[in-house]
C-alpha atoms as a PDB file:
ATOM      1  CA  UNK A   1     -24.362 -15.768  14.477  1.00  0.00           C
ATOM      2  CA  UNK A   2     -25.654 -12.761  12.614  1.00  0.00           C
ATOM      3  CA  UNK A   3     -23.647 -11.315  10.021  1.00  0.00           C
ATOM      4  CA  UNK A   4     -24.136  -7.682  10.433  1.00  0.00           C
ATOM      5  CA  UNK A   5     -22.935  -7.743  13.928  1.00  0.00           C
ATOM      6  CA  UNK A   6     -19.952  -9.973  12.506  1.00  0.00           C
ATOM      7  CA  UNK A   7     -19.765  -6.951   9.883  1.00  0.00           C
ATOM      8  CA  UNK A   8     -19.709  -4.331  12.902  1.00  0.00           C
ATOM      9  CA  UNK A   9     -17.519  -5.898  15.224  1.00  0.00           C
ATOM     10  CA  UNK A  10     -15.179  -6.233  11.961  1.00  0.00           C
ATOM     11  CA  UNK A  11     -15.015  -2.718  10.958  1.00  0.00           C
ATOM     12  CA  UNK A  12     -15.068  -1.518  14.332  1.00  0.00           C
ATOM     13  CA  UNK A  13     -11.278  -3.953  15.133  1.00  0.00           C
ATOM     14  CA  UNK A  14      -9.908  -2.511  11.995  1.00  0.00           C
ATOM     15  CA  UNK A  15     -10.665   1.248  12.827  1.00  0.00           C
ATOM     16  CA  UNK A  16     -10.571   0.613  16.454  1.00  0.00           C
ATOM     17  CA  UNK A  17     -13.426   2.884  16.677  1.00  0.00           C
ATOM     18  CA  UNK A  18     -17.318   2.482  17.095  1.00  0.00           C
ATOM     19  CA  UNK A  19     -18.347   5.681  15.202  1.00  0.00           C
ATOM     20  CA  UNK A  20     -15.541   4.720  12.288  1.00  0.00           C
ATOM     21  CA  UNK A  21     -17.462   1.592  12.180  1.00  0.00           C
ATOM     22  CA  UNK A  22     -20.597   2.940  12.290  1.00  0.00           C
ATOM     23  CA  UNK A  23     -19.747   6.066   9.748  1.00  0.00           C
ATOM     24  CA  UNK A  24     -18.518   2.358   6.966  1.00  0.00           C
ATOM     25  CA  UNK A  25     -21.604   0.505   7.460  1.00  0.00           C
ATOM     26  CA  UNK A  26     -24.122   3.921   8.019  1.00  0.00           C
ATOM     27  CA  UNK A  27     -25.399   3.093  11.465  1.00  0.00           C
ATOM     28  CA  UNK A  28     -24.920   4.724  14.602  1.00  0.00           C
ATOM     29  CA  UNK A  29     -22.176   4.320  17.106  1.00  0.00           C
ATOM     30  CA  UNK A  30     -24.607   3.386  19.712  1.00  0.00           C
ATOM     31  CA  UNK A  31     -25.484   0.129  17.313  1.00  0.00           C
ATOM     32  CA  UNK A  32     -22.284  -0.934  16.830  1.00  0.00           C
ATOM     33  CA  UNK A  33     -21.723  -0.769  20.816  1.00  0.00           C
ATOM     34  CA  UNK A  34     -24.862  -2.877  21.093  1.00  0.00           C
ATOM     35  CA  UNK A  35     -23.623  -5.410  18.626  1.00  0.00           C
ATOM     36  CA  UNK A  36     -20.456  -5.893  20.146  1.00  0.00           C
ATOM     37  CA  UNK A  37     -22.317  -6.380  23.581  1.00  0.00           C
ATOM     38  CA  UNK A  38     -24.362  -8.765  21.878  1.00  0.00           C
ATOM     39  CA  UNK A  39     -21.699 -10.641  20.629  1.00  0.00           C
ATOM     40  CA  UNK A  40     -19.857 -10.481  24.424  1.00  0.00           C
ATOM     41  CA  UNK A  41     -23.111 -12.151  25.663  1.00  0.00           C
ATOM     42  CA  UNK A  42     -22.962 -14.530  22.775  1.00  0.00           C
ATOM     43  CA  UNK A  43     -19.624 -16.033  23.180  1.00  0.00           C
ATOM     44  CA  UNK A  44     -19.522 -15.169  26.812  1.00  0.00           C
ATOM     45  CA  UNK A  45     -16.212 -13.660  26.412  1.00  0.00           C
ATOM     46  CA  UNK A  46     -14.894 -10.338  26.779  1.00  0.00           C
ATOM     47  CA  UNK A  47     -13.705  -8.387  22.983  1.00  0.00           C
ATOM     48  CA  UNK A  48     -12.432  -5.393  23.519  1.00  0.00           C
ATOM     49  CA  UNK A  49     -11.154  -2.699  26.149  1.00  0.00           C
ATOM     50  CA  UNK A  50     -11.169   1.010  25.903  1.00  0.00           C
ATOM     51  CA  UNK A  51      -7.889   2.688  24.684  1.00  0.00           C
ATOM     52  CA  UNK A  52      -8.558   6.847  25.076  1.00  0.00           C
ATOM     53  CA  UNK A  53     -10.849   7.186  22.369  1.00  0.00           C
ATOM     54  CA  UNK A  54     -11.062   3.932  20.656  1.00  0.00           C
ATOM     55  CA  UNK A  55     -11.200   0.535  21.382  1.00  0.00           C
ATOM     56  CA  UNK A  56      -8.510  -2.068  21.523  1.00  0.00           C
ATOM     57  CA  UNK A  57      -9.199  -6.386  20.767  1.00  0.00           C
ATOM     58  CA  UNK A  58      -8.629  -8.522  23.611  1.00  0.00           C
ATOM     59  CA  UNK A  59      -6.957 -11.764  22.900  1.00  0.00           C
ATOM     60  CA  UNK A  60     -10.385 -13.621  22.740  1.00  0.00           C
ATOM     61  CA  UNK A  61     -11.765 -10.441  20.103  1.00  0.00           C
ATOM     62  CA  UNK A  62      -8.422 -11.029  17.766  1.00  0.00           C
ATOM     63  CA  UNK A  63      -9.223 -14.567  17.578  1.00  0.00           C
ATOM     64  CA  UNK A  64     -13.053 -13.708  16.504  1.00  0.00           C
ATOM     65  CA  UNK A  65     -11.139 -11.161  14.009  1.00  0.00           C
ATOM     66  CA  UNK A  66      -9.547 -13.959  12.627  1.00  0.00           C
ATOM     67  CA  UNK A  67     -12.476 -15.765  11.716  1.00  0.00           C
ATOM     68  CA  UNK A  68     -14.685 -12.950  10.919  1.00  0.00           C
ATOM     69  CA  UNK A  69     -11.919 -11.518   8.525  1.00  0.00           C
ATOM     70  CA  UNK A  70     -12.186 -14.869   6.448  1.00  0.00           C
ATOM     71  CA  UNK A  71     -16.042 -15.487   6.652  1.00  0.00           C
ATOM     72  CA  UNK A  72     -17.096 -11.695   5.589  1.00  0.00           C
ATOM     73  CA  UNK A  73     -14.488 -11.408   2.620  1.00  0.00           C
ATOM     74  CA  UNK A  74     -15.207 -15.204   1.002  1.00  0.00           C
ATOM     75  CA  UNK A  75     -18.741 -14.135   1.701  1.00  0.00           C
ATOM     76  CA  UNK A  76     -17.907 -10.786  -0.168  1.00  0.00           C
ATOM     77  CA  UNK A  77     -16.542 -12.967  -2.962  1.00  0.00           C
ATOM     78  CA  UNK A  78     -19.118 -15.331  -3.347  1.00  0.00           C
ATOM     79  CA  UNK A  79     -21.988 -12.415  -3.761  1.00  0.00           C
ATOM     80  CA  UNK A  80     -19.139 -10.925  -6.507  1.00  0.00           C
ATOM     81  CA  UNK A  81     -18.817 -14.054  -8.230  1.00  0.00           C
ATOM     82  CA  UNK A  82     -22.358 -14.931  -8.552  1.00  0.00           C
ATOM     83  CA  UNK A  83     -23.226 -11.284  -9.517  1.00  0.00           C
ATOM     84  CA  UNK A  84     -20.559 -11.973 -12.438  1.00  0.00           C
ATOM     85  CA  UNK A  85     -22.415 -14.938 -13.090  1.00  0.00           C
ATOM     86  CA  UNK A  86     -26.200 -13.673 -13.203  1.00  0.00           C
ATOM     87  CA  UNK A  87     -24.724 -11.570 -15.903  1.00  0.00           C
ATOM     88  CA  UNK A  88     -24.796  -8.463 -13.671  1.00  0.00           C
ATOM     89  CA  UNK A  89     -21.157  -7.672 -12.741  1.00  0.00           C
ATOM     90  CA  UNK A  90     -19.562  -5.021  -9.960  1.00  0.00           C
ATOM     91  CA  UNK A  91     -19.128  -2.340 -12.083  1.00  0.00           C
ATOM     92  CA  UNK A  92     -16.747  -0.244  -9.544  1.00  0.00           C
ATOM     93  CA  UNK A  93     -13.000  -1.394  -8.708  1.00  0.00           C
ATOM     94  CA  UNK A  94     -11.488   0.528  -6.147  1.00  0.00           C
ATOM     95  CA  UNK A  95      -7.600   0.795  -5.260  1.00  0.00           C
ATOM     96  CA  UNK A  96      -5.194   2.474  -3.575  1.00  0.00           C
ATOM     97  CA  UNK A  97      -1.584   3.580  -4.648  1.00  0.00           C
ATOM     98  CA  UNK A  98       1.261   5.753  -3.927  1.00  0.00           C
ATOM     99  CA  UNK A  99       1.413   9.237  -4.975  1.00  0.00           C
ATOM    100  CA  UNK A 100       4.277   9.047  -7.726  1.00  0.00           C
ATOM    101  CA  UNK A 101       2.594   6.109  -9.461  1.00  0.00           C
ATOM    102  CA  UNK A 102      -0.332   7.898  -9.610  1.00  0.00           C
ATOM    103  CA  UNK A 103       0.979  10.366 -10.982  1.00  0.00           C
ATOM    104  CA  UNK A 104       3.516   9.119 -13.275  1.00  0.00           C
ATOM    105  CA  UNK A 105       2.441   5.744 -14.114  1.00  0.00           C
ATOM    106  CA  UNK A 106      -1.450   5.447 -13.380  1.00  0.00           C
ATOM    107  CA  UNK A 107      -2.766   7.953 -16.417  1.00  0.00           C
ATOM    108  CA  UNK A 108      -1.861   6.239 -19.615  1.00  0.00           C
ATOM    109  CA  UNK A 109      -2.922   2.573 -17.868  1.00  0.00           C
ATOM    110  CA  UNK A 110      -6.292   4.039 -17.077  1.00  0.00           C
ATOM    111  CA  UNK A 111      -6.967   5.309 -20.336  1.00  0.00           C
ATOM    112  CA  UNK A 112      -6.557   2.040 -21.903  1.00  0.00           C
ATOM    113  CA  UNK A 113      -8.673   0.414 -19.228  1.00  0.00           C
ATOM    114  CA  UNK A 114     -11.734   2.985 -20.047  1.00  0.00           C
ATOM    115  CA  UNK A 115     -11.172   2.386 -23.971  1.00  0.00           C
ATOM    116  CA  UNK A 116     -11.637  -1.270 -23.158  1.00  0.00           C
ATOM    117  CA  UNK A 117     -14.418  -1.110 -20.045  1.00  0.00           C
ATOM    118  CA  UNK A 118     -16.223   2.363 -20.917  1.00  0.00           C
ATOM    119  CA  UNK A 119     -18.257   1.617 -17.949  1.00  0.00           C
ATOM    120  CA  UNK A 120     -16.714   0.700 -15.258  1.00  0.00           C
ATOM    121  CA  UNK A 121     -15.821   3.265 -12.349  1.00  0.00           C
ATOM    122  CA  UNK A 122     -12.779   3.567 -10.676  1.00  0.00           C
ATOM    123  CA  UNK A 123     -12.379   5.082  -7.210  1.00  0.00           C
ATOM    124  CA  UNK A 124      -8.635   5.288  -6.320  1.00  0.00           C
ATOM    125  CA  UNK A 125      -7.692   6.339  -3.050  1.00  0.00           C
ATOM    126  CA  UNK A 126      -4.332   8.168  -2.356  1.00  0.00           C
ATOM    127  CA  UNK A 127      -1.651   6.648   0.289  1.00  0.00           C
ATOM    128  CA  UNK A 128       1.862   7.838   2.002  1.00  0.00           C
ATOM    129  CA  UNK A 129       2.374   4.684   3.321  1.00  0.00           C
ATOM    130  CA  UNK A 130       2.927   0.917   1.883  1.00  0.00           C
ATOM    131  CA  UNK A 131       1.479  -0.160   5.019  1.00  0.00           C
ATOM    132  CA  UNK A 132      -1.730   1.915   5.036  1.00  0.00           C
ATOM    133  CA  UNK A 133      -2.193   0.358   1.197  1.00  0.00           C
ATOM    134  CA  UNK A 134      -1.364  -3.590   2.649  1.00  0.00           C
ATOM    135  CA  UNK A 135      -3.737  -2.888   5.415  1.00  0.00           C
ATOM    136  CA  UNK A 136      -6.346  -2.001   3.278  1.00  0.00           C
ATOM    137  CA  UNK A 137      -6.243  -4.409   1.010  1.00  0.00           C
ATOM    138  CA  UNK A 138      -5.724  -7.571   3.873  1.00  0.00           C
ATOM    139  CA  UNK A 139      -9.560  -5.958   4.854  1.00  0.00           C
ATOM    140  CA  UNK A 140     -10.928  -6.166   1.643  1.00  0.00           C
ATOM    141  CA  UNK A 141     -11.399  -2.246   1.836  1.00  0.00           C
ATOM    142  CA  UNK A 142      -9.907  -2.171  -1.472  1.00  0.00           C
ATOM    143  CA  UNK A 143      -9.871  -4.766  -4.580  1.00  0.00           C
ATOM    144  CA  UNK A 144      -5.988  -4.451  -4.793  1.00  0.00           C
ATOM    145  CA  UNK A 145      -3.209  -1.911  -4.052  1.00  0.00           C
ATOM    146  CA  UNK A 146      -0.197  -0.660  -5.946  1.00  0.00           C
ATOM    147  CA  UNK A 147       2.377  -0.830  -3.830  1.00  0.00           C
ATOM    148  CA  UNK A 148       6.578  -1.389  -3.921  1.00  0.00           C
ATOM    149  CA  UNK A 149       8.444  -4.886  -3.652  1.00  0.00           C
ATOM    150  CA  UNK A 150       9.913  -3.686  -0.687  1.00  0.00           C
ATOM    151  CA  UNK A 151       7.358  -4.499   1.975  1.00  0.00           C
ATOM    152  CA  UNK A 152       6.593  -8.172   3.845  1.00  0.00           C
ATOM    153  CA  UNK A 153       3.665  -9.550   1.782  1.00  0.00           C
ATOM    154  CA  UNK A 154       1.737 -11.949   4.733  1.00  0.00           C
ATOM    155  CA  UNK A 155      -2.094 -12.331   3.898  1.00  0.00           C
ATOM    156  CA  UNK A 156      -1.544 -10.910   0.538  1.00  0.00           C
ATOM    157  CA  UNK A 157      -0.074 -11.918  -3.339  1.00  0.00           C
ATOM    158  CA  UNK A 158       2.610  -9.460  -5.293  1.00  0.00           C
ATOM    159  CA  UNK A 159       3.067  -9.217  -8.457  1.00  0.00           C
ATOM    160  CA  UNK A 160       5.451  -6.694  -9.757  1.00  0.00           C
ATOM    161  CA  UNK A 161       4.819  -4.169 -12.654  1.00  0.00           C
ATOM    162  CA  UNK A 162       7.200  -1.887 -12.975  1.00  0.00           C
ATOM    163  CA  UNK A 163      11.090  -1.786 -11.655  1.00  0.00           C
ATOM    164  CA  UNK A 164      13.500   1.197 -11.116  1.00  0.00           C
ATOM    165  CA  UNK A 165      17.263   1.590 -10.577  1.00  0.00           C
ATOM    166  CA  UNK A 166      18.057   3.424  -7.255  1.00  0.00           C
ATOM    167  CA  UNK A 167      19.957   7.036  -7.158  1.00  0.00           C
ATOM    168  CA  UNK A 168      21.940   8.897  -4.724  1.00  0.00           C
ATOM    169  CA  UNK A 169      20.984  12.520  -5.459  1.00  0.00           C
ATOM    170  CA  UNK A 170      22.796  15.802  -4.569  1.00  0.00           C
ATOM    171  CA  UNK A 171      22.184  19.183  -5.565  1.00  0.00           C
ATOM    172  CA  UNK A 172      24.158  20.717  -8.666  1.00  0.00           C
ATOM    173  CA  UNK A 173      26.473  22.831  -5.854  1.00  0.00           C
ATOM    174  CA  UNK A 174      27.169  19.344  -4.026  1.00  0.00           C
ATOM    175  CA  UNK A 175      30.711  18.425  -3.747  1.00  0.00           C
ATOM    176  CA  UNK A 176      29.436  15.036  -5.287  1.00  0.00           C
ATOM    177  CA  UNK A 177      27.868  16.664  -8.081  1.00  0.00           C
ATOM    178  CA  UNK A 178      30.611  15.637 -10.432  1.00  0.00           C
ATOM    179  CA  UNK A 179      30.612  11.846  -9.286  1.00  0.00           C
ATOM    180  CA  UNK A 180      29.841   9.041 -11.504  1.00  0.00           C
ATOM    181  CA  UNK A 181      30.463   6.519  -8.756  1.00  0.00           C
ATOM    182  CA  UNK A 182      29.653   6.804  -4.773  1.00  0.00           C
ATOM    183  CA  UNK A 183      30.764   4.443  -2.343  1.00  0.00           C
ATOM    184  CA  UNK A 184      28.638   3.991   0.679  1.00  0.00           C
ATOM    185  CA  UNK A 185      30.952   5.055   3.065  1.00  0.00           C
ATOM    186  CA  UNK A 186      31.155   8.382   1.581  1.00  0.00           C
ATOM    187  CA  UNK A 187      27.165   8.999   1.238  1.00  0.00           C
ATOM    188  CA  UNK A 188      27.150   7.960   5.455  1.00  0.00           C
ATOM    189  CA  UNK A 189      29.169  11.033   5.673  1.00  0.00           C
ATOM    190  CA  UNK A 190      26.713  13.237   4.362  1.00  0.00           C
ATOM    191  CA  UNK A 191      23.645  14.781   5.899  1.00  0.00           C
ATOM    192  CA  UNK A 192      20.616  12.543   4.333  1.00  0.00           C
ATOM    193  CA  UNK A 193      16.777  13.318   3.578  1.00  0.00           C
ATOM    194  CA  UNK A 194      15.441  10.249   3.694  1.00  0.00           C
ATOM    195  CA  UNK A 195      11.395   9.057   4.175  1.00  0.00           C
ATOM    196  CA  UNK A 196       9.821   8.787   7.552  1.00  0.00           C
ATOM    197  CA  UNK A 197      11.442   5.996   9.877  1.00  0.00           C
ATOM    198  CA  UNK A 198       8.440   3.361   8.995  1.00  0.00           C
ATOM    199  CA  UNK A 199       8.446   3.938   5.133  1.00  0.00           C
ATOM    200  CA  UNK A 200       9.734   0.465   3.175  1.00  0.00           C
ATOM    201  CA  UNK A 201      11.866   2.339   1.476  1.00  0.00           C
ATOM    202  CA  UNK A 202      13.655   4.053   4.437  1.00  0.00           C
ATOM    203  CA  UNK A 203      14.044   0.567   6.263  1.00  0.00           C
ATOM    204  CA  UNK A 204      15.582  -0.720   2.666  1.00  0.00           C
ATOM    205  CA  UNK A 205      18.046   1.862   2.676  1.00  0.00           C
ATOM    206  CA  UNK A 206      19.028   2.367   6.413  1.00  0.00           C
ATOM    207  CA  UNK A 207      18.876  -1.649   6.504  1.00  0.00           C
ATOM    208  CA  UNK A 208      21.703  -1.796   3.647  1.00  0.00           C
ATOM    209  CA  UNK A 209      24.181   0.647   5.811  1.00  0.00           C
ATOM    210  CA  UNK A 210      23.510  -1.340   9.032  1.00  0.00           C
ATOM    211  CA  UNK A 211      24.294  -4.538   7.508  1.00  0.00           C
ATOM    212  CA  UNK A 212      28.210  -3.079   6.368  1.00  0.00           C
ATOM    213  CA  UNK A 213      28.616  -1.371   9.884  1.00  0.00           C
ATOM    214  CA  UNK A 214      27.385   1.995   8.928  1.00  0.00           C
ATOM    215  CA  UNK A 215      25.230   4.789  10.452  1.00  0.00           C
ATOM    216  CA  UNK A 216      23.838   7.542   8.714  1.00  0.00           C
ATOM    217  CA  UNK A 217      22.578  10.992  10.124  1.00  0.00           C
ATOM    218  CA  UNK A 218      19.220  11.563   9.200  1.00  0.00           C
ATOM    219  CA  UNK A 219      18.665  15.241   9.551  1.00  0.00           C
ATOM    220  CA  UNK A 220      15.284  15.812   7.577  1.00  0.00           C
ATOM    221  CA  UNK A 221      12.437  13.106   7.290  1.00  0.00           C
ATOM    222  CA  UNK A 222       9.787  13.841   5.340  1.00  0.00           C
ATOM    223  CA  UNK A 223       6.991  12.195   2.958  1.00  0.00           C
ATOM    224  CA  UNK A 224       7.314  11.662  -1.187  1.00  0.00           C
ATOM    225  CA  UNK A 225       9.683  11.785  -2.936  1.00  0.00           C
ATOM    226  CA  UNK A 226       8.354  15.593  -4.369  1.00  0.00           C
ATOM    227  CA  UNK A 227       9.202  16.737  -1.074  1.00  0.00           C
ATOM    228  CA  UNK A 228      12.706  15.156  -1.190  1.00  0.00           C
ATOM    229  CA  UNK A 229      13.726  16.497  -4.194  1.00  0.00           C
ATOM    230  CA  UNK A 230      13.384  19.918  -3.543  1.00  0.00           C
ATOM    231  CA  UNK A 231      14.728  20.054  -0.047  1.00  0.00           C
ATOM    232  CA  UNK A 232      17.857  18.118  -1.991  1.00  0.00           C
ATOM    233  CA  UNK A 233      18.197  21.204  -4.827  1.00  0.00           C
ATOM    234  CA  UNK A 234      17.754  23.682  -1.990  1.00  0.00           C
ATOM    235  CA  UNK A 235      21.752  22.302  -0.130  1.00  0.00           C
ATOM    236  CA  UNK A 236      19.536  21.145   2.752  1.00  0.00           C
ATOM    237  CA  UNK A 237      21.274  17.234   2.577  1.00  0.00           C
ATOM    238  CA  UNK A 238      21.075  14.274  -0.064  1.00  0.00           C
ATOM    239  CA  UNK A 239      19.158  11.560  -0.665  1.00  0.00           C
ATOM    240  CA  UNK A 240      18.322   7.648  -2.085  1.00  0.00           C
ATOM    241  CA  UNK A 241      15.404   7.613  -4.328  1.00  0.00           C
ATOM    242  CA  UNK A 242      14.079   5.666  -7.170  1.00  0.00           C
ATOM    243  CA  UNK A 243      14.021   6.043 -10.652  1.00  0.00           C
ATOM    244  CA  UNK A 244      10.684   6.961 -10.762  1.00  0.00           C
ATOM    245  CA  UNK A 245      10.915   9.813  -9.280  1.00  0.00           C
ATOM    246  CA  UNK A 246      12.522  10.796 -12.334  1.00  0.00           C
ATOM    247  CA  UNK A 247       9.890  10.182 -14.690  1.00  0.00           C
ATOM    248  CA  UNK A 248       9.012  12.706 -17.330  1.00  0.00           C
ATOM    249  CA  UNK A 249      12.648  14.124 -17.051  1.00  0.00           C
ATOM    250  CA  UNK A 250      12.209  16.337 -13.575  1.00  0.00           C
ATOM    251  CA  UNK A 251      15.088  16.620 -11.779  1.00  0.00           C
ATOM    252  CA  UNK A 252      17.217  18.549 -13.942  1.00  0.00           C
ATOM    253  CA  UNK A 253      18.235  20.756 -10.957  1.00  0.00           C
ATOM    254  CA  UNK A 254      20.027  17.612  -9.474  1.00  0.00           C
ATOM    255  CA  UNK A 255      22.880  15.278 -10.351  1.00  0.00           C
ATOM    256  CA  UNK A 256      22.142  11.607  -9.993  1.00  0.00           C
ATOM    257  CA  UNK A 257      24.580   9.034  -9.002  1.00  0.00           C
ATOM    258  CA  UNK A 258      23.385   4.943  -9.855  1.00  0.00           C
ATOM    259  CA  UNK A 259      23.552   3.253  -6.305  1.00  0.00           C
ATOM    260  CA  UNK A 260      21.150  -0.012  -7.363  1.00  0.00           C
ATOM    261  CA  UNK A 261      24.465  -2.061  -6.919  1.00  0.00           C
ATOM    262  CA  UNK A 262      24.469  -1.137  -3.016  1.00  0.00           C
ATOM    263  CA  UNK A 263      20.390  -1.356  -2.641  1.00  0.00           C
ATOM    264  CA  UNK A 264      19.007  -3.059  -5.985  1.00  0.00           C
ATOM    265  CA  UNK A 265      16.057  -2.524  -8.034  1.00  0.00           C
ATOM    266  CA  UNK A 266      12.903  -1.074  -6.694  1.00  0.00           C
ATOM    267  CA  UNK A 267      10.126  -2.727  -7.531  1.00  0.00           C
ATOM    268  CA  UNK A 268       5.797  -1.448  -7.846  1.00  0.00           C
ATOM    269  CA  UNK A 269       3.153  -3.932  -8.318  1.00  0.00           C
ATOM    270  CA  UNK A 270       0.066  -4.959  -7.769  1.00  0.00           C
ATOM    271  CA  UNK A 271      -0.263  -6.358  -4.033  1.00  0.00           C
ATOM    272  CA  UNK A 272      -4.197  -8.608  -3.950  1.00  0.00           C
ATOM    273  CA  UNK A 273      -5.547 -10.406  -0.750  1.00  0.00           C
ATOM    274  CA  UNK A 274      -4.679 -14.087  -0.846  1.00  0.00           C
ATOM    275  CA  UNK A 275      -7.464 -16.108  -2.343  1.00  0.00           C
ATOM    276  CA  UNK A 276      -9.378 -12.950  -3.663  1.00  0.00           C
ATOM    277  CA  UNK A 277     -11.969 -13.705  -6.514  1.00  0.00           C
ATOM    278  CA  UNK A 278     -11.351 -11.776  -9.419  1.00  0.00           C
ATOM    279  CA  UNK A 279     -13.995 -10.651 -11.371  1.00  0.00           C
ATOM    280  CA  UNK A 280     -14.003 -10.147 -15.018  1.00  0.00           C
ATOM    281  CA  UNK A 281     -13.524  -6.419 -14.609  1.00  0.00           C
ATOM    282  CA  UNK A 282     -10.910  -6.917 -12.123  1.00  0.00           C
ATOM    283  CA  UNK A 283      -9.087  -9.321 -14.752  1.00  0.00           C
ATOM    284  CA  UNK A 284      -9.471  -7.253 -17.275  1.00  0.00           C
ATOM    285  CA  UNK A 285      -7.486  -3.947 -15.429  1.00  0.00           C
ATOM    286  CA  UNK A 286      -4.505  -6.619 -14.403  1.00  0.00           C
ATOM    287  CA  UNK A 287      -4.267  -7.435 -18.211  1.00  0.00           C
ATOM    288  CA  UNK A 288      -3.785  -3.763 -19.057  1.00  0.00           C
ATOM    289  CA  UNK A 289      -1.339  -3.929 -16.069  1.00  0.00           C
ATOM    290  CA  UNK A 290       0.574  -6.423 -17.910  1.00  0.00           C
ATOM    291  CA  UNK A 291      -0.747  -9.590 -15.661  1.00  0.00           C
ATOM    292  CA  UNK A 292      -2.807 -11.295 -17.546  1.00  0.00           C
ATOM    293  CA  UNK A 293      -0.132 -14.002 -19.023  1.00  0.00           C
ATOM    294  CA  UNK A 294       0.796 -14.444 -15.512  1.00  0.00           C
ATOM    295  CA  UNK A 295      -2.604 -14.805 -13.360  1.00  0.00           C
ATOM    296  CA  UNK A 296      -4.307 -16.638 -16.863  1.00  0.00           C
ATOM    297  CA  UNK A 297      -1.431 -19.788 -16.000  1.00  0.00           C
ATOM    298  CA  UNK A 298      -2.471 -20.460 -12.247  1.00  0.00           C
ATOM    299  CA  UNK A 299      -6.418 -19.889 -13.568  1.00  0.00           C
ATOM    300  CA  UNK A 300      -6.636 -16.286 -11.779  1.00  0.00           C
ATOM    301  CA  UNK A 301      -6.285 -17.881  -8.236  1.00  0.00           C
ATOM    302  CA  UNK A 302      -4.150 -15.680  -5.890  1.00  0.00           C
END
C-alpha cells in the first residue's frame, strides 16, 4: 500500500475534508479524491460518504483509520529517531496550549528552554478547547499539548505540571462579597458564568452540583477565563474558576471565595501521544517543565 495515499486518506478522516487534506500535505483536492478512490479500489470497500461539505468515515474507513493512525505516526517516529541518531536532530517542537498558560505560565519556561537550546524553534499554536489540544496531539499534529487534569486521557499520557485551588468569584457589590465560606447550595442560587457546555472545566463543575442534587442556572457561557472575569466585576452573575486565573495579582476588582473542597485542585500538564518517541530536544523542554525525574525512571517511554 502506498504511503502517501495512507498519508491523504489520514489527513483527509481527521479534517473530514479533501481540500483540508490537501491544503496539510500541499496537493490538490482533486489528488486526495483520487487517492481515496484508489484506496476504495484497493480494499474493495467503500471509506467514506459525503456529509454537506465534507466527508464522513464509513465503518470499513474508521477501521483503515485505525491502522493508518498507528503505521504513519511510528513511521513519523522512526524517521525522528534516526534523524537524532545521524546526528541531525528535528530542530522544531510544536505544541498547543490554553490561553491563560500561555500567558501566565509559558514565558519564563520558554526562556529557560532557549538559554539551554538557542536553536531550536518553537511553533505554539493557541486553543479554547482541551479537546481541540487532545485531538491534536492523538494525530501527531503536535509533539505534545498543555492541557488540564480534567479531561479523559484515552490514546494519550498526562503528566501534571502545575495545580491550582478553585474559587467562587463575585463582584465587590455581590451580596457574597464579604464571605469567607460558600456552601454549594447557596452558589446554585445565583446566576453563574460558567465556560461553554463542552469545556472540561464546565462538565467538572456542573458534574459536582449534579452529583448532590443540584441545578444551576447558567445565564452567560462564554470562552476564557478573561472573558469571565470581567462579565463577573460588571454584576452580570458569578463564577468557578481556577487559581490561575489569578496569576500576577489581577482580579483585584473581585472577591474570591476557596471552593477546592467542593471541586478539588485543578490540574495543567503536559498531555503526549501514547508511545511517542521523544527526541533529545523534546526531552530536554519536559526537563525545564519539571519532567525529567519522572520520564528519566520509565527510560522516556510514554
Amino acid at each position: 500500500m502506498d504511503l502517501q495515499k495512507l498519508r491523504g486518506f489520514y489527513w483527509s478522516a481527521y479534517y473530514q475534508s479533501f481540500s483540508a487534506a490537501g491544503r496539510k500535505l500541499g496537493v490538490g483536492q482533486s489528488a486526495i479524491s483520487h487517492q481515496f478512490k484508489s484506496l476504495e479500489e484497493e480494499l474493495g470497500v467503500k471509506l467514506y460518504e459525503r456529509a454537506g461539505r465534507g466527508i464522513r468515515l464509513t465503518a470499513e474507513g474508521e477501521i483503515l483509520l485505525g491502522y493508518a493512525s498507528s503505521i504513519l505516526q511510528k513511521l513519523d517516529d522512526l524517521e525522528n529517531h534516526f534523524r537524532d541518531l545521524s546526528g541531525h536532530p528535528a530542530g522544531t517542537i510544536r505544541l498547543a496550549s490554553y490561553r491563560s498558560i500561555m500567558k501566565y505560565k509559558l514565558p519564563e519556561i520558554l526562556r529557560e528552554f532557549k538559554d539551554r537550546s538557542p536553536g531550536t524553534r518553537l511553533k505554539i499554536e493557541h486553543r479554547n478547547r482541551d479537546r481541540e489540544v487532545l485531538s491534536m496531539v492523538a494525530a501527531g499534529e503536535i509533539d505534545f499539548g498543555i492541557t488540564s487534569s480534567w479531561n479523559e486521557f484515552r490514546d494519550t499520557r498526562f503528566f501534571e505540571v502545575f495545580s491550582f485551588d478553585m474559587y467562587l468569584c463575585t463582584a465587590l457589590s455581590h451580596r457574597f462579597a464579604r464571605r469567607k465560606r460558600i456552601t454549594l447550595e447557596e452558589i446554585a442560587s445565583e446566576s453563574l458564568v460558567l465556560y461553554e457546555r463542552d469545556n472540561s472545566i464546565r462538565k467538572r463543575i456542573e458534574g459536582v452540583f449534579a452529583k448532590h442534587g443540584l441545578s444551576v442556572d447558567v445565564t452567560i457561557e462564554t470562552g476564557g477565563a478573561e472573558v469571565i472575569k470581567e462579565y463577573v466585576s460588571a454584576g452580570l452573575g458569578i463564577s468557578i474558576i481556577s487559581g490561575l486565573a489569578f496569576e500576577q495579582d489581577e482580579g483585584a476588582n473581585l472577591h474570591r471565595i476557596p471552593v477546592t473542597e467542593y471541586f478539588g485542585k485543578l490540574g495543567y500538564g503536559v498531555a503526549i501521544r501514547h508511545g511517542k518517541y521523544l527526541s533529545p530536544v523534546l526531552r530536554e523542554f519536559l526537563r525545564v517543565l519539571g519532567l525529567g525525574e519522572t520520564l528519566e525512571k520509565q527510560s522516556w517511554q510514554v
